[in-house]
Protein backbone atom coordinates (compact mmCIF):
# COMPACT_ATOMS: atom_id res chain seq x y z
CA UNK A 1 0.00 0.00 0.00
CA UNK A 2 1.61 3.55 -0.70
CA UNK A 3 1.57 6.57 1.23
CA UNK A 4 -0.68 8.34 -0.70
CA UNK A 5 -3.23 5.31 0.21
CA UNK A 6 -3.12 6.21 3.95
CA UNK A 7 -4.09 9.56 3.63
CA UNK A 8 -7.97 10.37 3.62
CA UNK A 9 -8.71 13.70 2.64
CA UNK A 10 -8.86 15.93 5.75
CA UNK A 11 -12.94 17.17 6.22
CA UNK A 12 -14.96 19.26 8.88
CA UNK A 13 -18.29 20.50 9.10
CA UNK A 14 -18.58 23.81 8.74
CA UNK A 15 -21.94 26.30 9.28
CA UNK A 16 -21.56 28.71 6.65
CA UNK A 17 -18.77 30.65 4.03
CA UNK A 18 -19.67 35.21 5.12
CA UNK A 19 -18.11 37.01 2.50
CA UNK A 20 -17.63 40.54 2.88
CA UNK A 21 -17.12 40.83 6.69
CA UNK A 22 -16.01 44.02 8.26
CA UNK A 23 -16.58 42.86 12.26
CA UNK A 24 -14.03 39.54 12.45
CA UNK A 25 -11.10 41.07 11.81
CA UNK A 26 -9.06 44.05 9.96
CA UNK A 27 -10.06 44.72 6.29
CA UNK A 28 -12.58 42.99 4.01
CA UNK A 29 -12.66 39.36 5.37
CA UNK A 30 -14.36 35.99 4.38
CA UNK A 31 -15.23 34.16 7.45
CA UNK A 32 -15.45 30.36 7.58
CA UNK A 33 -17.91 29.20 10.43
CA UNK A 34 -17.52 25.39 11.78
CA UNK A 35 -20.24 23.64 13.53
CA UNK A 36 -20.32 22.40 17.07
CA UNK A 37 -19.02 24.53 19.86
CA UNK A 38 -18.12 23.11 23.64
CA UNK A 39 -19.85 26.41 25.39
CA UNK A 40 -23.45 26.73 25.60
CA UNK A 41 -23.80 30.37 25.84
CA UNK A 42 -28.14 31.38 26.75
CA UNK A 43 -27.52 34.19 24.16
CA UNK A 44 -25.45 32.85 21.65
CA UNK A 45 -26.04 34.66 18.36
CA UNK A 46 -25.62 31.73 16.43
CA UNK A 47 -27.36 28.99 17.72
CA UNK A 48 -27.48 27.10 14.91
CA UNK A 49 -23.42 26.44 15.38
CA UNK A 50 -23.62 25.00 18.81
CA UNK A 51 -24.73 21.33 18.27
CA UNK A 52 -21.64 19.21 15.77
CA UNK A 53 -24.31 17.44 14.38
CA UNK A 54 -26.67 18.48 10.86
CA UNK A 55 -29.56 20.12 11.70
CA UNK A 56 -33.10 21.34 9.33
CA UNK A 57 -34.84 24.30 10.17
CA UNK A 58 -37.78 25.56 8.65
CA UNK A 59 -37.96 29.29 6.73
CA UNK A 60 -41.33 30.14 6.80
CA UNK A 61 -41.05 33.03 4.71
CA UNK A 62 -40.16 30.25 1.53
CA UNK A 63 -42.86 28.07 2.27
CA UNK A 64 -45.76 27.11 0.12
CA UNK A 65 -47.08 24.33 1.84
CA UNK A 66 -47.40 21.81 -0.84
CA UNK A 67 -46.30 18.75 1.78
CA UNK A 68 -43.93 17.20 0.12
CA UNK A 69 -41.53 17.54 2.64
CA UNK A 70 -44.38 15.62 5.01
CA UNK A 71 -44.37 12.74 2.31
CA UNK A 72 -40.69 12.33 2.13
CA UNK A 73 -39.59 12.19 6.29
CA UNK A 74 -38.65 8.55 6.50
CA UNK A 75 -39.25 9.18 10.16
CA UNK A 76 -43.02 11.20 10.08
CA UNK A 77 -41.54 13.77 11.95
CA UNK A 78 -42.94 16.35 10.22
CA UNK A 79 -46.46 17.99 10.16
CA UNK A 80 -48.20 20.29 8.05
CA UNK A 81 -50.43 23.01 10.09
CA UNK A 82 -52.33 25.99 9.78
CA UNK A 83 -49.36 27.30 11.36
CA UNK A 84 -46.39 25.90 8.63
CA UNK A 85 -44.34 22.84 9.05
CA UNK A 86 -43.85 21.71 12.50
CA UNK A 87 -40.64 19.59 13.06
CA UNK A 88 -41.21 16.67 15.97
CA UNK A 89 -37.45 17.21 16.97
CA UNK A 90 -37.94 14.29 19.77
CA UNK A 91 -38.22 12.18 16.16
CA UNK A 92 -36.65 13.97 13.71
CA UNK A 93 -32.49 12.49 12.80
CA UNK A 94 -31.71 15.31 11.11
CA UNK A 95 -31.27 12.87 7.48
CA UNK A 96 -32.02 16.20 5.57
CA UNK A 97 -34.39 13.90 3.37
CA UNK A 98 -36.83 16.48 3.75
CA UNK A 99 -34.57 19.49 2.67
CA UNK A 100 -33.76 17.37 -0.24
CA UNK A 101 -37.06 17.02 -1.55
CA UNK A 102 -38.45 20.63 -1.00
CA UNK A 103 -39.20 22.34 -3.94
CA UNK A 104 -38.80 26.21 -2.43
CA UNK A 105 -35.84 25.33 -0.10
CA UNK A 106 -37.78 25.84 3.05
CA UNK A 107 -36.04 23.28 4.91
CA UNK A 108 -32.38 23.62 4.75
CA UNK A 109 -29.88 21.94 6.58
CA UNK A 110 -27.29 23.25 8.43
CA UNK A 111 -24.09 21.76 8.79
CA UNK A 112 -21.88 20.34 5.72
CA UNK A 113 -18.46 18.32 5.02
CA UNK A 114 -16.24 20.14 3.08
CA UNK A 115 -12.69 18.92 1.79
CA UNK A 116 -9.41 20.99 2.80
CA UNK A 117 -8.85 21.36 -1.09
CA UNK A 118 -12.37 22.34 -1.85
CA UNK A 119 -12.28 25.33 1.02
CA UNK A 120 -9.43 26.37 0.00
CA UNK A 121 -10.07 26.68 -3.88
CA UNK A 122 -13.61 28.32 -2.40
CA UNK A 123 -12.52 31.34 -0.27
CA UNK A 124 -9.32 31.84 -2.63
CA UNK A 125 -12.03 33.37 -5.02
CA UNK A 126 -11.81 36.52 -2.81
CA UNK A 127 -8.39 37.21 -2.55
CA UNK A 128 -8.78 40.19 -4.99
CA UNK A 129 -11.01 42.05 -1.59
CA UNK A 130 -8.16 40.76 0.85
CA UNK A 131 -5.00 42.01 -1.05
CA UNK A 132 -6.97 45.52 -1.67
CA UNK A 133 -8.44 46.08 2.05
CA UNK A 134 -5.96 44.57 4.23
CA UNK A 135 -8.48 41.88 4.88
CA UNK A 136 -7.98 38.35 5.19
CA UNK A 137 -9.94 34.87 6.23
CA UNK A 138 -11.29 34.37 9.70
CA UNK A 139 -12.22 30.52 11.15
CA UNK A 140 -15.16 31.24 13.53
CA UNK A 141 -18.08 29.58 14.96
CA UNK A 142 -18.89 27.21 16.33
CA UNK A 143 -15.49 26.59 17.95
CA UNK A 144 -12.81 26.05 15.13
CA UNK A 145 -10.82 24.35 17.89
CA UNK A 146 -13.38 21.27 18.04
CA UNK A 147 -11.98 20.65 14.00
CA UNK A 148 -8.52 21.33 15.00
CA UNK A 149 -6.48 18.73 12.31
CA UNK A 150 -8.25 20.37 9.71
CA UNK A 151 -8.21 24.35 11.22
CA UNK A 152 -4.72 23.53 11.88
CA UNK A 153 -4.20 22.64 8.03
CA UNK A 154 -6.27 25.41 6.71
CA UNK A 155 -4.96 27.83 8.51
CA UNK A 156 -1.17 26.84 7.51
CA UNK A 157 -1.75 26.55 3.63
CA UNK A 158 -3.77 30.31 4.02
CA UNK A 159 -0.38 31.28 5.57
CA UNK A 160 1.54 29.31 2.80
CA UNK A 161 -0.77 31.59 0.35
CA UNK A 162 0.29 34.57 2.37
CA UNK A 163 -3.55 35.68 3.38
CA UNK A 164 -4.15 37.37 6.66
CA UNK A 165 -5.41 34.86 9.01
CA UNK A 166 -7.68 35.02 12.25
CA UNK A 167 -9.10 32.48 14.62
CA UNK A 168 -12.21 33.68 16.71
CA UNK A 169 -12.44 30.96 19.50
CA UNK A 170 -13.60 30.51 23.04
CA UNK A 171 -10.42 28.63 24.46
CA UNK A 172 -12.74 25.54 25.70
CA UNK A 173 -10.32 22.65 25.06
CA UNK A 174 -6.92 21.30 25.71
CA UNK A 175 -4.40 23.63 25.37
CA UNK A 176 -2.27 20.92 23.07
CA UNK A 177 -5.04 21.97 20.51
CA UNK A 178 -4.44 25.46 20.77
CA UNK A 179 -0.50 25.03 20.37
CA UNK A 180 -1.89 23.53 16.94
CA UNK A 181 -3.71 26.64 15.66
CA UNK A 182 -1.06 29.54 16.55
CA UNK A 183 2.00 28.75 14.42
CA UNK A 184 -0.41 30.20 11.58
CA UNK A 185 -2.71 32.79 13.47
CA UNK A 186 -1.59 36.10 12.83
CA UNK A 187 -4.90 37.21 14.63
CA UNK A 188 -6.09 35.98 17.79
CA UNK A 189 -9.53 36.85 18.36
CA UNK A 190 -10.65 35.58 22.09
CA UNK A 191 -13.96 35.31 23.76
CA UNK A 192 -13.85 36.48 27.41
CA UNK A 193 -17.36 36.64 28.25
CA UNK A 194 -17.40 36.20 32.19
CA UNK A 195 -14.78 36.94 35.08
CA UNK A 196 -16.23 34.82 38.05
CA UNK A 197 -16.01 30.51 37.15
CA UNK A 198 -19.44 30.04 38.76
CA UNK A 199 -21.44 32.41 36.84
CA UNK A 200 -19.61 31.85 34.05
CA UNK A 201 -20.56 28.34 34.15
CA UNK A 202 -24.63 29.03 35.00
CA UNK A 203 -24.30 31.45 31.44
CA UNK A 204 -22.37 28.77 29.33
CA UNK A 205 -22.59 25.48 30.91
CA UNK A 206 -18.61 25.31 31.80
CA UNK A 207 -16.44 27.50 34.25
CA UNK A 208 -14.15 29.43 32.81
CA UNK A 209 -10.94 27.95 33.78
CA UNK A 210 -9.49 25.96 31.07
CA UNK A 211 -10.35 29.52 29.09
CA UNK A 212 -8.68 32.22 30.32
CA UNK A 213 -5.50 29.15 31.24
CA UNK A 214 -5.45 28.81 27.21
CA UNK A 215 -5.56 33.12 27.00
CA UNK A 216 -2.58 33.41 29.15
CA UNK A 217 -0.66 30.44 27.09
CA UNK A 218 -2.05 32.42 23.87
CA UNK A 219 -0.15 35.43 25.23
CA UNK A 220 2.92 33.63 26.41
CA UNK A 221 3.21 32.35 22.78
CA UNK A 222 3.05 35.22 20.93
CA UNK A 223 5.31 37.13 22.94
CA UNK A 224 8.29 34.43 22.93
CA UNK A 225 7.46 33.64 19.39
CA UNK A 226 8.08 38.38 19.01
CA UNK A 227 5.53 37.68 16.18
CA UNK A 228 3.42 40.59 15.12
CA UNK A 229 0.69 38.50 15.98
CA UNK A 230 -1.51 39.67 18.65
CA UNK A 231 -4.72 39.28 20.36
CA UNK A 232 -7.91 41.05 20.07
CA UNK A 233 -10.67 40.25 23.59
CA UNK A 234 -13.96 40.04 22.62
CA UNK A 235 -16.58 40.43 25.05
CA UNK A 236 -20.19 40.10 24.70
CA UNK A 237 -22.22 43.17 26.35
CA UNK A 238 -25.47 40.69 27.93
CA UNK A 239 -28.38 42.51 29.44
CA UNK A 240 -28.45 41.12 33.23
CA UNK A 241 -25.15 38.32 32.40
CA UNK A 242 -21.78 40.36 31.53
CA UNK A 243 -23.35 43.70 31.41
CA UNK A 244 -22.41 44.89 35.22
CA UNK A 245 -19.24 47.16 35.93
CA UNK A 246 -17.88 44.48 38.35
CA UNK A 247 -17.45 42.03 35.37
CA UNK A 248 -16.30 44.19 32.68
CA UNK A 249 -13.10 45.37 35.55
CA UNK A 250 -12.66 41.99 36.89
CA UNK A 251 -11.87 41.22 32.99
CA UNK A 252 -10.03 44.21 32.73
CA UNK A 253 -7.76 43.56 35.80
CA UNK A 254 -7.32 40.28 33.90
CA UNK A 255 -5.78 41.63 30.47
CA UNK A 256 -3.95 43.84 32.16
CA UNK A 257 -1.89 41.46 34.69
CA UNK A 258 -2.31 37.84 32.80
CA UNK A 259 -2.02 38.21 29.18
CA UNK A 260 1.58 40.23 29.17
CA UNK A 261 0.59 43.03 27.06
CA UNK A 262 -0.40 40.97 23.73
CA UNK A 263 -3.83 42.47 23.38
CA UNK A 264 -4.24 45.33 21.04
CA UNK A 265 -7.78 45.83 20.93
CA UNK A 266 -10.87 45.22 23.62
CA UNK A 267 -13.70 44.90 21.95
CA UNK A 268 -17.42 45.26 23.88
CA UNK A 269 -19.72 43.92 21.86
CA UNK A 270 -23.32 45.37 22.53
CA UNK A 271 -26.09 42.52 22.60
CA UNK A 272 -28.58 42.73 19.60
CA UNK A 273 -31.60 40.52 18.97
CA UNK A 274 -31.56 40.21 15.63
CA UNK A 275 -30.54 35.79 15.84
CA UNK A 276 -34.43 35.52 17.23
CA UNK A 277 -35.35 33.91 14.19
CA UNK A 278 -32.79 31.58 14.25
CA UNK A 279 -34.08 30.36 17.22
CA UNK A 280 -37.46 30.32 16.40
CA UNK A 281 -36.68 28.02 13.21
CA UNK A 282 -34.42 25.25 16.02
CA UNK A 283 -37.38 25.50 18.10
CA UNK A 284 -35.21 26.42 20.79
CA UNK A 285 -35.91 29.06 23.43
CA UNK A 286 -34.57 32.80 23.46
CA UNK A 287 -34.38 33.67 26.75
CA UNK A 288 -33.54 37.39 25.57
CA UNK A 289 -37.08 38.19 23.83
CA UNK A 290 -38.15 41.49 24.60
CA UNK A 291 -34.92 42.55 26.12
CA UNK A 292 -34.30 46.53 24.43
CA UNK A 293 -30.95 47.15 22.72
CA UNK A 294 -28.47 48.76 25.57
CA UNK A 295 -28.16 52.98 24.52
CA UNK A 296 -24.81 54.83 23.44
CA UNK A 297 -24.50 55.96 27.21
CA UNK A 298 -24.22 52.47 28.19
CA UNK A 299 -22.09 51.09 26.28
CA UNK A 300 -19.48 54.43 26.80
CA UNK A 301 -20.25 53.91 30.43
CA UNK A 302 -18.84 50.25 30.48
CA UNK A 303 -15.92 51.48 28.22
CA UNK A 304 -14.96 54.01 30.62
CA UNK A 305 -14.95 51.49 33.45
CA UNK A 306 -12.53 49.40 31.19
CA UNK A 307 -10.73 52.01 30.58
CA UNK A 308 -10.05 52.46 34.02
CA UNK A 309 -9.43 48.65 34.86
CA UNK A 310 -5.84 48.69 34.47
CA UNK A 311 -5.85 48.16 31.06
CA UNK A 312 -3.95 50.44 28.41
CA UNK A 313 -7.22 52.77 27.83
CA UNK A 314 -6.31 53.01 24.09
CA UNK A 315 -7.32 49.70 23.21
CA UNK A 316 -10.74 50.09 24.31
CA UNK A 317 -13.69 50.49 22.00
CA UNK A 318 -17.21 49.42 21.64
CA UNK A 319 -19.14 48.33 18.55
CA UNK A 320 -22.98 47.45 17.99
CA UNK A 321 -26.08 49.01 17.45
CA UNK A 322 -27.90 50.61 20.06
CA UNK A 323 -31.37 52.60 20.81
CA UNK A 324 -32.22 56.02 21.31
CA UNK A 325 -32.13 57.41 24.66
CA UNK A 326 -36.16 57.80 26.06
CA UNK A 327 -36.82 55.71 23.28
């Protein structure tokens, strides 16, 4: 048997290929999203990433009820109502027959194999944006680092093909995978959502240990490596979660002594409702519903007290929409 026999063609499941991204990086990016991700955040704008496993959901908005979907389910998990299509999720396996067989693309599954070779060839196609913008290719999620053989490769041939790279990732797994993914990171863009482990573990479903132990070997890296790499935080701004002044300093305090002055930018990220809908079509529950967009005075307010949390105040800023004061 040769070599070239024992080699199966590296594959993950990814979520989705977002061209022309401005928020996961610098410059005009494409941004490759894998499925599955080891935190179970309650407000997780992408909630369709979370389980590693295909899943359908249902657009209503392309429906025309003809049924054929119903005929097709090899399982009869699905029902036509006065309402739409209602999925039985207790039944359904996720086999995609269904979004196979519908005419108008209603159901669609989410979650597909792709081939190192075929990804590459795929976001390639926009190098023409990168090379003009200063932009570049960013794995996100889902959590890359669940896929790490083939993030590990991707990212390395990007580098190979000198594009800008950047990993957005939580930091929930063994730090051996991480050590993987930095050789070819030039950007480092890392989740810290929650100072205290407790809390952080009611919000997610883990503590945040293992997280901010990976952030401060992230740091340690890039510094002994005197890379120009560096780290961006990212931290999500959650109405009644992350949102008080104690947790945005106790994260600040953090930066500042643990991760050895590697992060350039501190991003809070205001909370917006607009992945309803996504839950809606996973049948899942948004705990968030109703909860008002946090104003401009806010969201300066919590940037002031990072300012003042130790950290370098320049890297600071705050992106998101927001509502009108007495609106």
């Amino acid at each position: 048997m040769t070599i070239a026999n024992n080699i199966a063609p590296l594959t993950a499941r990814l979520l989705e290929i977002q061209r022309m991204s401005t928020e996961d990086g610098p410059g005009i990016r494409t941004t490759v999203f894998f499925k599955g991700c080891g935190l179970k955040c309650r407000w997780c704008h992408n909630p369709e990433s979370i389980a590693p496993h295909p899943q359908v959901q249902w657009i209503e908005s392309r429906c025309i009820a003809c049924g054929t979907c119903v005929s097709q389910c090899p399982e009869g998990a699905l029902e036509l109502t006065a309402q739409g299509i209602v999925i039985d999720r207790q039944v359904c396996r996720n086999c995609s027959v269904c979004a196979e067989a519908c005419p108008t693309a209603a159901l669609e599954r989410l979650g597909k194999k792709w081939r190192l070779e075929d990804l590459l060839a795929e976001v390639l196609k926009d190098r023409a944006y990168f090379d003009v913008s200063g932009g570049g290719i960013t794995l996100s999620g889902g959590e890359p680092g669940l896929q790490a053989r083939f993030a590990a490769a991707f990212l390395d041939r990007l580098r190979a093909q000198g594009v800008h790279t950047a990993l957005d990732t939580c930091g929930l797994y063994d730090t051996k995978v991480l050590e993987q993914l930095l050789p070819a990171t030039h950007l480092l863009l890392y989740d810290l959502k929650i100072a205290d482990p407790e809390r952080h573990r009611e919000c997610t479903g883990h503590t945040n240990a293992k997280i901010l132990e990976n952030a401060m070997h992230a740091a340690r890296y890039l510094r002994s490596q005197a890379k120009a790499s560096r780290m961006w935080v990212r931290t999500p701004i959650i109405p009644g979660d992350t949102d008080t002044p104690e947790n945005i300093a106790a994260i600040g305090r953090f930066i500042a002594t643990r991760l050895e002055g590697m992060v350039s930018r501190w991003e809070l990220c205001a909370f917006n409702n607009l992945c309803a809908d996504k839950y809606r079509r996973l049948d899942l529950p948004w705990p968030y519903a109703g909860c008002p967009l946090p104003s401009a005075n806010r969201m300066e307010a919590l940037a002031e007290t990072a300012r003042a949390s130790g950290v370098d105040a320049e890297i600071v800023q705050w992106s998101g929409a927001t509502h009108l004061e007495g609106a």
